[in-house]
PDB file of N, CA and C in Angstrom:
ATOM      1  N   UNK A   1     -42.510  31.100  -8.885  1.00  0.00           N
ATOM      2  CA  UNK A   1     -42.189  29.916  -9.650  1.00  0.00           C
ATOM      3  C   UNK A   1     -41.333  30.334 -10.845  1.00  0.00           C
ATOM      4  N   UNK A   2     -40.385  29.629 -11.086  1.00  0.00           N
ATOM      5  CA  UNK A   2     -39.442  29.888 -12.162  1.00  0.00           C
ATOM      6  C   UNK A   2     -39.875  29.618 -13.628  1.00  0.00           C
ATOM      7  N   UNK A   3     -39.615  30.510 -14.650  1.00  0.00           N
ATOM      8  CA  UNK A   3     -39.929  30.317 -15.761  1.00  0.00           C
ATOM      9  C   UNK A   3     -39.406  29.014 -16.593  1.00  0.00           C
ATOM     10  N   UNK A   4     -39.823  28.225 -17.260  1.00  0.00           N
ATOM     11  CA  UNK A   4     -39.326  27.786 -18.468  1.00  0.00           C
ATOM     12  C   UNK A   4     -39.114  28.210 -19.492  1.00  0.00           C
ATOM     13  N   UNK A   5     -37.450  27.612 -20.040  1.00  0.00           N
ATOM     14  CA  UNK A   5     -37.393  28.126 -21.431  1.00  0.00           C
ATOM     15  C   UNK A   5     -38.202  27.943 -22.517  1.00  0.00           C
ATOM     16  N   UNK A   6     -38.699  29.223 -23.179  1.00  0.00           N
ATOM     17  CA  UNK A   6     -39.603  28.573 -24.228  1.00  0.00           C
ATOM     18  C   UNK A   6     -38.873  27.868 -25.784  1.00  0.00           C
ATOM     19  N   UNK A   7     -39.039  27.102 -26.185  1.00  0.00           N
ATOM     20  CA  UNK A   7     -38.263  26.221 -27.181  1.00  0.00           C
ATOM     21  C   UNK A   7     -39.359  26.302 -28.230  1.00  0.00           C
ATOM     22  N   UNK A   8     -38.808  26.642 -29.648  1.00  0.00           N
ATOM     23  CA  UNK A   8     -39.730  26.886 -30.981  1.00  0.00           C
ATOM     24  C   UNK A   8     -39.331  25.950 -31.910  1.00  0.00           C
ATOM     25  N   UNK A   9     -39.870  25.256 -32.072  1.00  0.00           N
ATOM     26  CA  UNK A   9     -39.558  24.420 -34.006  1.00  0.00           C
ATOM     27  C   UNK A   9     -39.735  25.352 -35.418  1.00  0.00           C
ATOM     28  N   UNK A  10     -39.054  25.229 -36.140  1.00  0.00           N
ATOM     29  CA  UNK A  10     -39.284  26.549 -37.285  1.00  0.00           C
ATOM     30  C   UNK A  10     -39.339  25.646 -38.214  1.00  0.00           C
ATOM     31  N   UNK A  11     -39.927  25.671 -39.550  1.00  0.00           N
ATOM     32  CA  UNK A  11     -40.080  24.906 -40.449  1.00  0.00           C
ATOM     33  C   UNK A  11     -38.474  25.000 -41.491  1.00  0.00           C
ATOM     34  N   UNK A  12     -38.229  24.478 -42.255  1.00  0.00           N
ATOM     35  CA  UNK A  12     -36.816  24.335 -42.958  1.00  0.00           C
ATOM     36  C   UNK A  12     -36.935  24.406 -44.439  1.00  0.00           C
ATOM     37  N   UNK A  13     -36.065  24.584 -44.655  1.00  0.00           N
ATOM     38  CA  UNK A  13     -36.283  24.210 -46.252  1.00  0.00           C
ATOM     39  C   UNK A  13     -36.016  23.335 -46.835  1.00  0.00           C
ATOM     40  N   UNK A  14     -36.673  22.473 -47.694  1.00  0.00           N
ATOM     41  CA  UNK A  14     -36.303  21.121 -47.944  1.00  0.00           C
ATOM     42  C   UNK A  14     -35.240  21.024 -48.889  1.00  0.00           C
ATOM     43  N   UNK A  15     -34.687  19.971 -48.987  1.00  0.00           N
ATOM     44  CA  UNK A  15     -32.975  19.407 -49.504  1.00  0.00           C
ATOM     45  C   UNK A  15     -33.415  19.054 -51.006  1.00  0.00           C
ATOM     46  N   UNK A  16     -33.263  20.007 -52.332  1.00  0.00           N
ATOM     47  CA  UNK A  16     -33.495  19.451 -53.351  1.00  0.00           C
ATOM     48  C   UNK A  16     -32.912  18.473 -53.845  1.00  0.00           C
ATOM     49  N   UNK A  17     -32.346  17.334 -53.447  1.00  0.00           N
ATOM     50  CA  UNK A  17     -32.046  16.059 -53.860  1.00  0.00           C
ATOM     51  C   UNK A  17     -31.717  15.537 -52.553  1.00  0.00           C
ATOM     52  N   UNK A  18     -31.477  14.204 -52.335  1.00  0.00           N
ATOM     53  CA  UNK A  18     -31.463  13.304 -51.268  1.00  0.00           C
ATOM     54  C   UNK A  18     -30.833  12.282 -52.654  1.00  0.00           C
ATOM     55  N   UNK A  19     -29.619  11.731 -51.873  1.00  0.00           N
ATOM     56  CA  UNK A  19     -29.445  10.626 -52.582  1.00  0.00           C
ATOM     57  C   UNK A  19     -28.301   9.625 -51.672  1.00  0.00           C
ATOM     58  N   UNK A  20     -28.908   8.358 -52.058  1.00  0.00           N
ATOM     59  CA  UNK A  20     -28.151   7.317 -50.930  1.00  0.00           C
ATOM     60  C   UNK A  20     -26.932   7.120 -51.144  1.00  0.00           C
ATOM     61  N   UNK A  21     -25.998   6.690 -49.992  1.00  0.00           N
ATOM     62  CA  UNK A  21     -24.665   7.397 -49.724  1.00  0.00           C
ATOM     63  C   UNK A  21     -24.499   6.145 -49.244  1.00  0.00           C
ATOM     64  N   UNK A  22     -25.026   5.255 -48.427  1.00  0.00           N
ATOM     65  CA  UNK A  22     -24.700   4.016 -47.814  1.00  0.00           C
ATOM     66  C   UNK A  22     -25.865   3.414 -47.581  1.00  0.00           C
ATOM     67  N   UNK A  23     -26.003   1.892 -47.042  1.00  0.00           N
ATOM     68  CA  UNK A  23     -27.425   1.748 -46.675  1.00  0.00           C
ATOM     69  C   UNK A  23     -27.798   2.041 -45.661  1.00  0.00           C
ATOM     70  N   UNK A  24     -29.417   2.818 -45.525  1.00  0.00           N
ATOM     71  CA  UNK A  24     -29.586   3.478 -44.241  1.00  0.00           C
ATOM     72  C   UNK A  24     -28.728   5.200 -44.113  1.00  0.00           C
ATOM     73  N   UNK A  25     -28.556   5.715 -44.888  1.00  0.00           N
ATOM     74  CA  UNK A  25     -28.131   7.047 -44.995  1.00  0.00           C
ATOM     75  C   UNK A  25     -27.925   8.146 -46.507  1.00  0.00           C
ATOM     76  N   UNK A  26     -28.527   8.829 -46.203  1.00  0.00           N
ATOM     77  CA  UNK A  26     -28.397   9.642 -47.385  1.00  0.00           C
ATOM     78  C   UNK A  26     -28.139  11.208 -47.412  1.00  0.00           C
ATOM     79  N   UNK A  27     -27.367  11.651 -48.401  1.00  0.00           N
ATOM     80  CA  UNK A  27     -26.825  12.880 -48.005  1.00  0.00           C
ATOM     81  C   UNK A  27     -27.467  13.800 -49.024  1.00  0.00           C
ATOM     82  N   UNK A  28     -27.559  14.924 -48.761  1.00  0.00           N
ATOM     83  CA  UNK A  28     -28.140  15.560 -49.574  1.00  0.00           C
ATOM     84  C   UNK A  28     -27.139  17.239 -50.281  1.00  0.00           C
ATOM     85  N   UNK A  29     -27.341  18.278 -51.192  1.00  0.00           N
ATOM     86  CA  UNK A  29     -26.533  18.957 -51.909  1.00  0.00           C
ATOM     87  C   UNK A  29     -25.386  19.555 -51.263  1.00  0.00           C
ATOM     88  N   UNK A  30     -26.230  20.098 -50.024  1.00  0.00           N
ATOM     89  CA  UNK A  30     -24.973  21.014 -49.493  1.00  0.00           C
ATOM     90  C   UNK A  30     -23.876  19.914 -48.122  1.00  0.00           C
ATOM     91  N   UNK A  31     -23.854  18.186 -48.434  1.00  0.00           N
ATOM     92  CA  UNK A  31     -23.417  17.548 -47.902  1.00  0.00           C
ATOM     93  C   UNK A  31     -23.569  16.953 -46.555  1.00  0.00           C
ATOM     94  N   UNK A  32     -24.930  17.224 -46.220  1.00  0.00           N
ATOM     95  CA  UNK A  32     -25.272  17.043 -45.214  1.00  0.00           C
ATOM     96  C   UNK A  32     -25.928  15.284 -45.220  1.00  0.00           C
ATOM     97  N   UNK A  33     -26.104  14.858 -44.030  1.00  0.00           N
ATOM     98  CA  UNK A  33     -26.235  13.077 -43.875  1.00  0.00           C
ATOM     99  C   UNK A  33     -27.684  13.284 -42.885  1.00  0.00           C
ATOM    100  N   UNK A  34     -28.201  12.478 -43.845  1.00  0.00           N
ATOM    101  CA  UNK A  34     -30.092  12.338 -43.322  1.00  0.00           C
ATOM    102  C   UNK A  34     -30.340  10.471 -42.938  1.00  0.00           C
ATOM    103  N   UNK A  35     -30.721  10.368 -41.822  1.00  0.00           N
ATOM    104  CA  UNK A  35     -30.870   8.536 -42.248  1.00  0.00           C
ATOM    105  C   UNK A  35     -32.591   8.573 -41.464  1.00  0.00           C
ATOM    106  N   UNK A  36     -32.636   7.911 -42.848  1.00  0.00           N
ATOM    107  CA  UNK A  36     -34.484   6.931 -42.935  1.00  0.00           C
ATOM    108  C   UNK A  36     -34.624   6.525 -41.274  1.00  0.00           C
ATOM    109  N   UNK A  37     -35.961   6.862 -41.035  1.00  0.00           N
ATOM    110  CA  UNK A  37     -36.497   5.675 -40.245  1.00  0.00           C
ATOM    111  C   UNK A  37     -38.044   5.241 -41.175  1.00  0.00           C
ATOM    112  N   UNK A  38     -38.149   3.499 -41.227  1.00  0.00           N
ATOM    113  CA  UNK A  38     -39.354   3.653 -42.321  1.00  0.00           C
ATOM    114  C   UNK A  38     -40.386   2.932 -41.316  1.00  0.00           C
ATOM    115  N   UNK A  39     -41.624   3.630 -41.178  1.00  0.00           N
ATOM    116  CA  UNK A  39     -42.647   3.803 -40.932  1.00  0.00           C
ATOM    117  C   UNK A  39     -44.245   3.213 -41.429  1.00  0.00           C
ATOM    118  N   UNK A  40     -44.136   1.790 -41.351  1.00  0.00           N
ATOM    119  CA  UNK A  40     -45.697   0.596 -42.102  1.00  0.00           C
ATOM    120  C   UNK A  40     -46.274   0.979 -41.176  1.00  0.00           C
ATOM    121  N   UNK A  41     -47.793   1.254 -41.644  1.00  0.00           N
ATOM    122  CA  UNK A  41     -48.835   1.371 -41.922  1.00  0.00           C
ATOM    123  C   UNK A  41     -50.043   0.419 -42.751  1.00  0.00           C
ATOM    124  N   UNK A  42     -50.698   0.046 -42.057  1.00  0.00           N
ATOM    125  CA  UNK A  42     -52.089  -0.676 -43.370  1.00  0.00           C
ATOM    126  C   UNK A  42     -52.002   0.322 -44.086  1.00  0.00           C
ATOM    127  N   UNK A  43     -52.440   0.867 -43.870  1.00  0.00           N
ATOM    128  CA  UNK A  43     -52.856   2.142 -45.576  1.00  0.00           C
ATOM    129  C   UNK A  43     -52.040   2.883 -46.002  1.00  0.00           C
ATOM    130  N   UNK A  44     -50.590   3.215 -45.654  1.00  0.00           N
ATOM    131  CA  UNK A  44     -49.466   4.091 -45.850  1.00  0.00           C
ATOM    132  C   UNK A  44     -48.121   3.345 -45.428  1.00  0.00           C
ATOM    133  N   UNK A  45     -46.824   3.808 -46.245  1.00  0.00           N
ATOM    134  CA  UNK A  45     -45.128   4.003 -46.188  1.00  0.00           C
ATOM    135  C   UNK A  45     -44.673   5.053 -45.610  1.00  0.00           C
ATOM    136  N   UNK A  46     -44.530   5.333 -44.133  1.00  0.00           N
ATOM    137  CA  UNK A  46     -43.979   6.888 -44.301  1.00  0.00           C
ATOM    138  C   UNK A  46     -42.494   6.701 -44.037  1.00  0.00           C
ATOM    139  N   UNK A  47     -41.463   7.506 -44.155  1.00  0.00           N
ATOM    140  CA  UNK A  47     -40.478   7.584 -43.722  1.00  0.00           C
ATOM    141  C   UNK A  47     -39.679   8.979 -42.673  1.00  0.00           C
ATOM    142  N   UNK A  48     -39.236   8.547 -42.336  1.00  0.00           N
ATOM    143  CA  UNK A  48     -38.517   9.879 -40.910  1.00  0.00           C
ATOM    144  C   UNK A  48     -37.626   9.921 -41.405  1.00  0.00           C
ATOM    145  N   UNK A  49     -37.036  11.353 -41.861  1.00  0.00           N
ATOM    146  CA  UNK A  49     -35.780  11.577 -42.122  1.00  0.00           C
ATOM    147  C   UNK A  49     -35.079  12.620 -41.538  1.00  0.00           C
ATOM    148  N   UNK A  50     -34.193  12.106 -40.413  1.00  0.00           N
ATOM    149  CA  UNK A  50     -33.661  12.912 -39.631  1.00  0.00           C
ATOM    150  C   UNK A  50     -32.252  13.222 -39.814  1.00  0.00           C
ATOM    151  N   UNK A  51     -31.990  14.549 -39.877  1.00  0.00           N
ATOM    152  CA  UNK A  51     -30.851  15.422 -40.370  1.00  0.00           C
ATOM    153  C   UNK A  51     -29.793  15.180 -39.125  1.00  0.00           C
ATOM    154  N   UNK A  52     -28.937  14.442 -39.387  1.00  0.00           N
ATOM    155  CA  UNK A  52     -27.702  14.388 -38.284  1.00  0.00           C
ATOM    156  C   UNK A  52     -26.706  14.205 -38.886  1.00  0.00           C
ATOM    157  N   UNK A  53     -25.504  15.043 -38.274  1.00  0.00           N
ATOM    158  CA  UNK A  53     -24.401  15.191 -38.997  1.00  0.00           C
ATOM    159  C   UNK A  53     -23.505  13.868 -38.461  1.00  0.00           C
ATOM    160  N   UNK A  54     -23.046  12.877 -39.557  1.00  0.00           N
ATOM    161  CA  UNK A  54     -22.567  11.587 -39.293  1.00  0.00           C
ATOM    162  C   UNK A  54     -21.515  11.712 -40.529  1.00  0.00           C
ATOM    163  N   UNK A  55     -20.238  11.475 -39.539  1.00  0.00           N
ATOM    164  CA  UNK A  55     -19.049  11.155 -40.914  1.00  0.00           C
ATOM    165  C   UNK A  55     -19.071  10.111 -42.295  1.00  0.00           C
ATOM    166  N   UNK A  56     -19.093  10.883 -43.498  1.00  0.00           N
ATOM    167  CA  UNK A  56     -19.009  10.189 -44.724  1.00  0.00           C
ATOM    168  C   UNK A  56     -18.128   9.560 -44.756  1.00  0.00           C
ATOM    169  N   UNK A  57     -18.119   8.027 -44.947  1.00  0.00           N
ATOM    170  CA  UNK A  57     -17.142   7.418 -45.572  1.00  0.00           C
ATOM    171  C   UNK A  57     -17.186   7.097 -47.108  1.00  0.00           C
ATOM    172  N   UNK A  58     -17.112   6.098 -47.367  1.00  0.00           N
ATOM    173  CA  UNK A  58     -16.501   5.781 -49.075  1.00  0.00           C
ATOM    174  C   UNK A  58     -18.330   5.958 -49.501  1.00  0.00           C
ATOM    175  N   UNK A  59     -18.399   6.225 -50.448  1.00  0.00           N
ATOM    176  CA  UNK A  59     -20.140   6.253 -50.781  1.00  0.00           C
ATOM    177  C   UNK A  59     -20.026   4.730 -51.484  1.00  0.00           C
ATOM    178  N   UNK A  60     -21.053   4.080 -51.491  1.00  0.00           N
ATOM    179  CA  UNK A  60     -21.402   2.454 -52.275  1.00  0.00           C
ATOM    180  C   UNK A  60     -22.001   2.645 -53.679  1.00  0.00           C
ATOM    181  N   UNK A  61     -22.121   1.751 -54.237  1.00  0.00           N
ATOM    182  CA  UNK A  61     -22.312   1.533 -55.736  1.00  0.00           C
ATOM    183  C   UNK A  61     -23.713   0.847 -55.305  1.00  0.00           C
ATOM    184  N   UNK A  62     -24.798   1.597 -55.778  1.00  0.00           N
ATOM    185  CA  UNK A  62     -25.987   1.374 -55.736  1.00  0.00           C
ATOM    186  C   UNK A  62     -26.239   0.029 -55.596  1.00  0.00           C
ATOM    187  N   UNK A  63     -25.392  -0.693 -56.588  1.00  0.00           N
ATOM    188  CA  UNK A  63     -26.127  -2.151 -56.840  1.00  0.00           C
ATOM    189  C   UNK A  63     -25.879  -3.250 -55.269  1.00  0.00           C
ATOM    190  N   UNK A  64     -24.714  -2.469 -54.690  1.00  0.00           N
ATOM    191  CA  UNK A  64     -24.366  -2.984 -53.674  1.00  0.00           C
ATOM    192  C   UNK A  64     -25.829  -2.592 -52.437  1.00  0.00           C
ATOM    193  N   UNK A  65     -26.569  -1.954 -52.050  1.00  0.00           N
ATOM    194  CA  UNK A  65     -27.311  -1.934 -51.314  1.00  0.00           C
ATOM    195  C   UNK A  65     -28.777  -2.352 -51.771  1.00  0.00           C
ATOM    196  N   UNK A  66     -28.902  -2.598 -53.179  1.00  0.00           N
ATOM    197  CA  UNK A  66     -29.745  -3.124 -54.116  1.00  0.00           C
ATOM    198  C   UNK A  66     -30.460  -4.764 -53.290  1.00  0.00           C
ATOM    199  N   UNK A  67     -31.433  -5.056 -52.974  1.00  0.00           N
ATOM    200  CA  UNK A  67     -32.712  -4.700 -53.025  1.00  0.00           C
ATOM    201  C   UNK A  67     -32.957  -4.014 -51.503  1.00  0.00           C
ATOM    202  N   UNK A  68     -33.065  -2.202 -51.747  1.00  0.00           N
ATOM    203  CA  UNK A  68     -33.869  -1.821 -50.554  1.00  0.00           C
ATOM    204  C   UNK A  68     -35.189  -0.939 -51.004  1.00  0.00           C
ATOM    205  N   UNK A  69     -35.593  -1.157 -49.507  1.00  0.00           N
ATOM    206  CA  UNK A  69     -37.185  -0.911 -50.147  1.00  0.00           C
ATOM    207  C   UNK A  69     -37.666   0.694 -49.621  1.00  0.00           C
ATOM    208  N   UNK A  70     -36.330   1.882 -50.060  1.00  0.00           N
ATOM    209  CA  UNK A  70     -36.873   3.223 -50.350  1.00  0.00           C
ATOM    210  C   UNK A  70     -35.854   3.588 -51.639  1.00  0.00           C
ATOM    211  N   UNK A  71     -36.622   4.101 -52.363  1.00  0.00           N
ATOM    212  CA  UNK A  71     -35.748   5.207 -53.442  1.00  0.00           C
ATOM    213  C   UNK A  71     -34.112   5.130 -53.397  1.00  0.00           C
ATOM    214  N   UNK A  72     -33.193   5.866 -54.424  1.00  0.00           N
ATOM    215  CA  UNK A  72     -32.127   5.292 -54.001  1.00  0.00           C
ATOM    216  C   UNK A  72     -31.798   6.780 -54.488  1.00  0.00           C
ATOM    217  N   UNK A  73     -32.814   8.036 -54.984  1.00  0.00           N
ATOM    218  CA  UNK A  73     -32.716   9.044 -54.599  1.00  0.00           C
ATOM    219  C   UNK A  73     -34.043   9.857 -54.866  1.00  0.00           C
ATOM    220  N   UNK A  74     -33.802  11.173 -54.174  1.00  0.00           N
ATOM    221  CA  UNK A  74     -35.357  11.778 -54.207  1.00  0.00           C
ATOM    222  C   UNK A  74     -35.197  13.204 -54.619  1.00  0.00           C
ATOM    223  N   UNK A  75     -35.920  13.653 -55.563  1.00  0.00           N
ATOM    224  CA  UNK A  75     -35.818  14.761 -55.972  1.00  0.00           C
ATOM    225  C   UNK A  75     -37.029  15.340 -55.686  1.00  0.00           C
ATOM    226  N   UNK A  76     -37.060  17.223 -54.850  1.00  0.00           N
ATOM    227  CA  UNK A  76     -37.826  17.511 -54.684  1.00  0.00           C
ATOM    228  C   UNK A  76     -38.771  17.937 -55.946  1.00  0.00           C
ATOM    229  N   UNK A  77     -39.925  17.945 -56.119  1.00  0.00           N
ATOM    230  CA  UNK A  77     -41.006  18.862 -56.749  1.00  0.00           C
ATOM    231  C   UNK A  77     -42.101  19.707 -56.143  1.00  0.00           C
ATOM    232  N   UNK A  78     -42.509  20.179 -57.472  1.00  0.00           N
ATOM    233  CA  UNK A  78     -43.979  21.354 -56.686  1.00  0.00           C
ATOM    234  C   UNK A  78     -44.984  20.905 -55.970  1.00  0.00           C
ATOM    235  N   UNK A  79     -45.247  21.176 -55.241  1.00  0.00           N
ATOM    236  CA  UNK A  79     -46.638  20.564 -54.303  1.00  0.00           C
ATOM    237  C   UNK A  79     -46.047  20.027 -53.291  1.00  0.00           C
ATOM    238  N   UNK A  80     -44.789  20.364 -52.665  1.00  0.00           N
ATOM    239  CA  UNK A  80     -44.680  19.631 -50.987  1.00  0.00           C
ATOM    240  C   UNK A  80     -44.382  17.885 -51.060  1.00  0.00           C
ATOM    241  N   UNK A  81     -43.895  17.592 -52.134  1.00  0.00           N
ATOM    242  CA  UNK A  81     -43.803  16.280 -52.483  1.00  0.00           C
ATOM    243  C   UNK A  81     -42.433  15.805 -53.189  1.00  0.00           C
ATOM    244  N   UNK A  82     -41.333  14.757 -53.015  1.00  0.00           N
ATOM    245  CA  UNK A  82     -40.138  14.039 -54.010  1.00  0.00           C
ATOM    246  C   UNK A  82     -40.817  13.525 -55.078  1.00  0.00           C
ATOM    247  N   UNK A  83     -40.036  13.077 -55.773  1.00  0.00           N
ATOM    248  CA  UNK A  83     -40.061  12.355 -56.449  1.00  0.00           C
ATOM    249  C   UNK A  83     -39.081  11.415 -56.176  1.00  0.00           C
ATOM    250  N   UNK A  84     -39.334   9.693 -56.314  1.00  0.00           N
ATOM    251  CA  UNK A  84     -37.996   8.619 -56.139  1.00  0.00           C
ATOM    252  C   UNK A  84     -37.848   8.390 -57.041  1.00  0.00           C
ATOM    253  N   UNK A  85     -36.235   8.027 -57.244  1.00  0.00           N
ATOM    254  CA  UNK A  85     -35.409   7.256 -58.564  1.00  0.00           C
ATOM    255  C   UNK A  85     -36.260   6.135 -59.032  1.00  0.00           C
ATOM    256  N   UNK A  86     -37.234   6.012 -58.438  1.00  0.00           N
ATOM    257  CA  UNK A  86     -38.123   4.313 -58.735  1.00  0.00           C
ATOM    258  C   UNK A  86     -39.236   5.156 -59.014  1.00  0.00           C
ATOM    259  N   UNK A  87     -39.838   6.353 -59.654  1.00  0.00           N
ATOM    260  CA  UNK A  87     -40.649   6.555 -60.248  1.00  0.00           C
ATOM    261  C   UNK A  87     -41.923   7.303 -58.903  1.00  0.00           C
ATOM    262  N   UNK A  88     -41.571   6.747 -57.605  1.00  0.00           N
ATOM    263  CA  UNK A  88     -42.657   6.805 -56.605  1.00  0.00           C
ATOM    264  C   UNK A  88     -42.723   8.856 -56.136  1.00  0.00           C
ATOM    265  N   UNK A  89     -44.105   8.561 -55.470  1.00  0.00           N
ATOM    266  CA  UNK A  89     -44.093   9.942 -55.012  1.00  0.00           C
ATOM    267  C   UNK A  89     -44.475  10.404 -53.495  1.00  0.00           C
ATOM    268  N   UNK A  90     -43.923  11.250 -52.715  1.00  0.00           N
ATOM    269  CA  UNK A  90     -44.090  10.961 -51.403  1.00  0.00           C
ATOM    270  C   UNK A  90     -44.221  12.664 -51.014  1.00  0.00           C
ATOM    271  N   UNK A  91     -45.070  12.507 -50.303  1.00  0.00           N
ATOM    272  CA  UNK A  91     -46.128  13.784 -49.533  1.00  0.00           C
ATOM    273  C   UNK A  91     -45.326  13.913 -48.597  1.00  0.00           C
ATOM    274  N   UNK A  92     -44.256  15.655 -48.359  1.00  0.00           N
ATOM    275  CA  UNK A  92     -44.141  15.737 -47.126  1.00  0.00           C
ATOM    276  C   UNK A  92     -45.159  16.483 -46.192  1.00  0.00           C
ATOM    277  N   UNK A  93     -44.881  15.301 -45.027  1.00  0.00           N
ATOM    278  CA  UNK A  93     -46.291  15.888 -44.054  1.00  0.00           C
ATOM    279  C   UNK A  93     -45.624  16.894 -43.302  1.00  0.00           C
ATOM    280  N   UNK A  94     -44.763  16.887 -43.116  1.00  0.00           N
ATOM    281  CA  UNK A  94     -43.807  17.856 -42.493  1.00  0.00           C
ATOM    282  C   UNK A  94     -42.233  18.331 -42.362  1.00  0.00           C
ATOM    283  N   UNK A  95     -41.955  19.286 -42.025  1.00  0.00           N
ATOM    284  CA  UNK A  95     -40.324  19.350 -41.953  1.00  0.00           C
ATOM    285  C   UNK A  95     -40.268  20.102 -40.901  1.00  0.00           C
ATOM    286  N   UNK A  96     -39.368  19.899 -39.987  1.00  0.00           N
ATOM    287  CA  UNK A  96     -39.300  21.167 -38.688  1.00  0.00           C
ATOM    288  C   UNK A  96     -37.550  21.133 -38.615  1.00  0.00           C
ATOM    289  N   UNK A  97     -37.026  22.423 -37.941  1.00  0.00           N
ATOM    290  CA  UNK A  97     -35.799  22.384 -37.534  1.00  0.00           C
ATOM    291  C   UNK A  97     -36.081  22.818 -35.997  1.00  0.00           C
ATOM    292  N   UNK A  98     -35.096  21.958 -35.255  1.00  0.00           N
ATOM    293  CA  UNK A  98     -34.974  22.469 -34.102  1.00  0.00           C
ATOM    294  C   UNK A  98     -33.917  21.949 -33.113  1.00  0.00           C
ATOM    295  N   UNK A  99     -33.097  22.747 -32.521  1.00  0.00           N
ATOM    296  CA  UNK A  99     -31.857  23.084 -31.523  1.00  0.00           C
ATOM    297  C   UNK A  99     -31.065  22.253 -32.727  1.00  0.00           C
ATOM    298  N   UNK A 100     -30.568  22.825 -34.126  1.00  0.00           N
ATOM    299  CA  UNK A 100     -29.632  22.363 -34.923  1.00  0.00           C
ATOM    300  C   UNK A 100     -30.214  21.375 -35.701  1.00  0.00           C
ATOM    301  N   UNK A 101     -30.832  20.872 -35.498  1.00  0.00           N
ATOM    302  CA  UNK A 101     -31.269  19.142 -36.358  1.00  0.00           C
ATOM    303  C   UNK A 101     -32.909  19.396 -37.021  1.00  0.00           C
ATOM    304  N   UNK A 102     -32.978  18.407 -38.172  1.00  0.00           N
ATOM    305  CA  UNK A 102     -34.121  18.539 -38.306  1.00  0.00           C
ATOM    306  C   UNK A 102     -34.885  17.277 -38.849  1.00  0.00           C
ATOM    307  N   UNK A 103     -35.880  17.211 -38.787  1.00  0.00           N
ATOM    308  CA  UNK A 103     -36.434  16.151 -39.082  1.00  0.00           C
ATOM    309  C   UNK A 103     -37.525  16.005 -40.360  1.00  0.00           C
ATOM    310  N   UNK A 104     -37.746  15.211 -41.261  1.00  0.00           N
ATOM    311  CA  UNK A 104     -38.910  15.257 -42.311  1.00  0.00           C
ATOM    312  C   UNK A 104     -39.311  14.123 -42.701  1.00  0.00           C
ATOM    313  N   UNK A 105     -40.941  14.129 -41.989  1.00  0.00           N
ATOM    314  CA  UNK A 105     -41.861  13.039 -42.632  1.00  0.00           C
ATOM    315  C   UNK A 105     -42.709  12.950 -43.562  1.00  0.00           C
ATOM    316  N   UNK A 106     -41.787  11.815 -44.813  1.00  0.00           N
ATOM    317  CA  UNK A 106     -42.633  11.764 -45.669  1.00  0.00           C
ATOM    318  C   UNK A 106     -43.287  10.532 -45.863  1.00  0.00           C
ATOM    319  N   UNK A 107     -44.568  10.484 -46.740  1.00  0.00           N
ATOM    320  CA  UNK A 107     -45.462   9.161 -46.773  1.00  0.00           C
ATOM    321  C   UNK A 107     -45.726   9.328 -48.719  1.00  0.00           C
ATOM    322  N   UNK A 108     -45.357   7.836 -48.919  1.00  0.00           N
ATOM    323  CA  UNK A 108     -45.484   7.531 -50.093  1.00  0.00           C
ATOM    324  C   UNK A 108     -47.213   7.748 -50.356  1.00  0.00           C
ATOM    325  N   UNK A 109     -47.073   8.398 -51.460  1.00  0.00           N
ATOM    326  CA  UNK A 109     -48.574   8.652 -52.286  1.00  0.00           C
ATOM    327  C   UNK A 109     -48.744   7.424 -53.160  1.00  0.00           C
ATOM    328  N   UNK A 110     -50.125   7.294 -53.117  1.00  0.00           N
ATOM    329  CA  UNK A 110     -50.714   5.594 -54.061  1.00  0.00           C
ATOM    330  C   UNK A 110     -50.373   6.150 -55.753  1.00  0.00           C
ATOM    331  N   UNK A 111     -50.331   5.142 -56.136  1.00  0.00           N
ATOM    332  CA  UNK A 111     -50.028   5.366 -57.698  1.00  0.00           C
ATOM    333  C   UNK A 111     -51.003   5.536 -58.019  1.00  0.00           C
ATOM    334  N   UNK A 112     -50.838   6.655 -58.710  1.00  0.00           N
ATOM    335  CA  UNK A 112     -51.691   7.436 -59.444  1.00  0.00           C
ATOM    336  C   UNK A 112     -51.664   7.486 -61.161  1.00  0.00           C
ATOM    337  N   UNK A 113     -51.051   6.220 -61.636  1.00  0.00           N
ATOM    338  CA  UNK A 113     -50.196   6.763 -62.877  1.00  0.00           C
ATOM    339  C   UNK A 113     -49.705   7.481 -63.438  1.00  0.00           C
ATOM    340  N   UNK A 114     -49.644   8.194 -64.719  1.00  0.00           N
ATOM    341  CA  UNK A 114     -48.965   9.220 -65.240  1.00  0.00           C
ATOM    342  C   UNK A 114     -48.767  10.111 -64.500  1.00  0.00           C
ATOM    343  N   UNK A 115     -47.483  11.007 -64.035  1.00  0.00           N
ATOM    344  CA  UNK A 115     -47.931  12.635 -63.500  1.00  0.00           C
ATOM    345  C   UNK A 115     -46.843  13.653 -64.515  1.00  0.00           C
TER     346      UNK A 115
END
């Protein structure tokens, strides 16, 4: 019987900023294009953010995609978690790379007030 190829996911390093580029896409430092998939839940927000390389056009003026309902950018911090331009904070549950692309799910954390 013939072998299968064995195929590995490797974990990545996450994109210290994410910031929206159009609605439904966001690019992050070293110019790369990530687009949301968002993810309801009763008890959780998560979002899928999958790394695919998609041609930039003109970037939009925030106010123009204004009212959407994720961050309009995310900065990483300590503990495996962004921070959003709207103050929010989101747990990544994961990041994997694999055959070129990668993917990262994060889920908004409950307000916690001050951090």
């Amino acid at each position: 019987m013939g072998e299968l190829p064995f195929f590995r996911a490797r974990t990545a390093l996450h994109p210290d900023h994410l910031w929206i580029w159009e609605k439904a896409m966001y690019v992050d430092e070293k110019q790369r294009t990530w687009l949301p998939i968002t993810i309801e839940t009763e008890s959780s927000l998560q979002v899928l953010m999958h790394q695919e390389d998609v041609p930039l056009g003109e970037a939009v003026c925030p106010s123009v995609v204004a009212p959407y309902p994720l961050p309009l950018m995310w900065q990483l911090y300590p503990g495996r978690r962004y921070r959003g331009s709207d103050s929010s904070f989101w747990r990544i549950v994961y990041h994997i790379q694999f055959s070129g692309t990668e993917d990262m799910l994060l889920e908004q954390l409950p307000d916690s007030g001050c951090e």
